[in-house]
C-alpha atoms as a PDB file:
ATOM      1  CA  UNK A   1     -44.829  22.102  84.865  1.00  0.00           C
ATOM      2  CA  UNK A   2     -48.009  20.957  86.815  1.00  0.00           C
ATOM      3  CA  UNK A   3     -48.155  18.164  89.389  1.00  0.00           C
ATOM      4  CA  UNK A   4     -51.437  16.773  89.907  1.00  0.00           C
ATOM      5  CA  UNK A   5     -52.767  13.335  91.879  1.00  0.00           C
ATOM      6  CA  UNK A   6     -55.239  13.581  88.190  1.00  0.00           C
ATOM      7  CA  UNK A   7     -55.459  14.584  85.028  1.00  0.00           C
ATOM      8  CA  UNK A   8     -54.780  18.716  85.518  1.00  0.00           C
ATOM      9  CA  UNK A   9     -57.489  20.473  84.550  1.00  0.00           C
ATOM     10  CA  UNK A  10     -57.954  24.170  83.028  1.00  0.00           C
ATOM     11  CA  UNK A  11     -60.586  26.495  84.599  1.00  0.00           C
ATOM     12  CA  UNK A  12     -61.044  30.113  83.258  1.00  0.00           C
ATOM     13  CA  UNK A  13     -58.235  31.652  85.765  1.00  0.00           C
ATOM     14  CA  UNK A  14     -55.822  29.526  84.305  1.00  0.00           C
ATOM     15  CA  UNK A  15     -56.299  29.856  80.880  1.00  0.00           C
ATOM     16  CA  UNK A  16     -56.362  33.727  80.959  1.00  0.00           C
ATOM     17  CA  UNK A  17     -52.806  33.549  82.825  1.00  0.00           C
ATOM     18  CA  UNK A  18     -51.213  31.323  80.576  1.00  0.00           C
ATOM     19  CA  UNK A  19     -52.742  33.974  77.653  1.00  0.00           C
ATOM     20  CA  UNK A  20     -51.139  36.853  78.786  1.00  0.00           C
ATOM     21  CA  UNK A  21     -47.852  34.322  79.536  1.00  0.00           C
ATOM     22  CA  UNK A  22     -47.866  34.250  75.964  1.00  0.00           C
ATOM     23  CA  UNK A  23     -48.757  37.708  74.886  1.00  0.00           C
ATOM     24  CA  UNK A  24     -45.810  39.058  77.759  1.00  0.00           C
ATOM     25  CA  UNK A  25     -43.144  36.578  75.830  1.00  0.00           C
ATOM     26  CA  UNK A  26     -44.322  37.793  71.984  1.00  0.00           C
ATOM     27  CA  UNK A  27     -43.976  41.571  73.514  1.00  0.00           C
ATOM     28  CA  UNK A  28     -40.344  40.796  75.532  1.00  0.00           C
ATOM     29  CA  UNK A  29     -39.028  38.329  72.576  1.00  0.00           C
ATOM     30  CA  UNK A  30     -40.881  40.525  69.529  1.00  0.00           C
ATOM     31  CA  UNK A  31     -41.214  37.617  67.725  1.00  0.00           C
ATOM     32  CA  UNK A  32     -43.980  36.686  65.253  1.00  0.00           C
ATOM     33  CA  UNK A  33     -43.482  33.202  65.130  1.00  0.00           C
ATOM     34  CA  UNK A  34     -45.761  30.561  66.256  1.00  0.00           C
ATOM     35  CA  UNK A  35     -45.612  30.028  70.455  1.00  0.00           C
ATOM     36  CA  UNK A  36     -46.933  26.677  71.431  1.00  0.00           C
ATOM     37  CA  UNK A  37     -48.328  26.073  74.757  1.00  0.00           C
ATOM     38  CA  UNK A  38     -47.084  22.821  76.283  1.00  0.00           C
ATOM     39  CA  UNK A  39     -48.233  21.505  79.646  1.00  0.00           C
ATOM     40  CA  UNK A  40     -45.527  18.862  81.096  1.00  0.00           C
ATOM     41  CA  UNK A  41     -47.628  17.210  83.582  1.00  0.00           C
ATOM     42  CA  UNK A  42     -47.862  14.164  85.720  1.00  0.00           C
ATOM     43  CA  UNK A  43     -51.404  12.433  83.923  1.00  0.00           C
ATOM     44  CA  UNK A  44     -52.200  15.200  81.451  1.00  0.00           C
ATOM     45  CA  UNK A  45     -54.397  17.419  81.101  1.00  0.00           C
ATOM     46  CA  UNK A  46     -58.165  16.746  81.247  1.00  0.00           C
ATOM     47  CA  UNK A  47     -60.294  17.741  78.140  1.00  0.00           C
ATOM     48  CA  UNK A  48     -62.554  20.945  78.745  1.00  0.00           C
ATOM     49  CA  UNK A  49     -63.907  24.419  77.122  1.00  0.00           C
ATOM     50  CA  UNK A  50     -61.061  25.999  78.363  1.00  0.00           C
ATOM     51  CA  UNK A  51     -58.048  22.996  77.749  1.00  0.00           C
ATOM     52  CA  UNK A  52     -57.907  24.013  74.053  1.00  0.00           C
ATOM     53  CA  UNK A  53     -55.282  26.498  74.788  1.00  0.00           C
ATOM     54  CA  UNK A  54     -52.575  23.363  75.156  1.00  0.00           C
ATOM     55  CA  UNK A  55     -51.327  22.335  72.182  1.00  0.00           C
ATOM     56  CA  UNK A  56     -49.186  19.547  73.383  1.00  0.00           C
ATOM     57  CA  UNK A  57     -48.168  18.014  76.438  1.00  0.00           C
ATOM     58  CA  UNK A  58     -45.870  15.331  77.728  1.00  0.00           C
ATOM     59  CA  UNK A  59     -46.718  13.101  80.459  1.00  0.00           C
ATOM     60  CA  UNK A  60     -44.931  11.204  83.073  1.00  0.00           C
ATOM     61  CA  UNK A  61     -44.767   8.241  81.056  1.00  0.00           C
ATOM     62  CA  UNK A  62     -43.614   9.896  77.655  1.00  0.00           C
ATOM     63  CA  UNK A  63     -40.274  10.383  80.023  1.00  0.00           C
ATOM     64  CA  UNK A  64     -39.477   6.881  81.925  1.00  0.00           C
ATOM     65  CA  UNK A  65     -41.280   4.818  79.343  1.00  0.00           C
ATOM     66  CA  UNK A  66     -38.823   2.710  77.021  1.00  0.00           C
ATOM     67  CA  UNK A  67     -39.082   3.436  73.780  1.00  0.00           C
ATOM     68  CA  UNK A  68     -41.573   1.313  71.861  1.00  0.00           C
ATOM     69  CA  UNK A  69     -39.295   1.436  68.523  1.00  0.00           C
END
């Protein structure tokens, strides 16, 4: 979870950390299924080179919005 007064935005760092994140939970777990990285964050995450590791995210709103259905 990231809490940001903006969008949150990826630099190089950050996307090599949350690589090996995933590479140290395939090697604990052993599992060969797909591992989606989700950022839960307070605007989202702003659109870069290095922002393409995310997958998904949820946002603020997506929690204490009422359902549009």
């Amino acid at each position: 979870m990231k809490f940001s007064q903006s969008e949150y935005t990826i630099d190089k760092d950050y996307e090599m950390q949350l690589r090996n994140k995933v590479g140290a939970f395939r090697d604990a777990t052993g599992t060969h299924d797909a591992l989606h990285v989700t950022m839960i964050t307070t605007y989202g995450v702003k659109q870069n080179s290095h922002s393409s590791i995310v997958q998904s995210q949820v946002k603020l709103d997506d929690l204490f919005m009422p359902s549009r259905e």
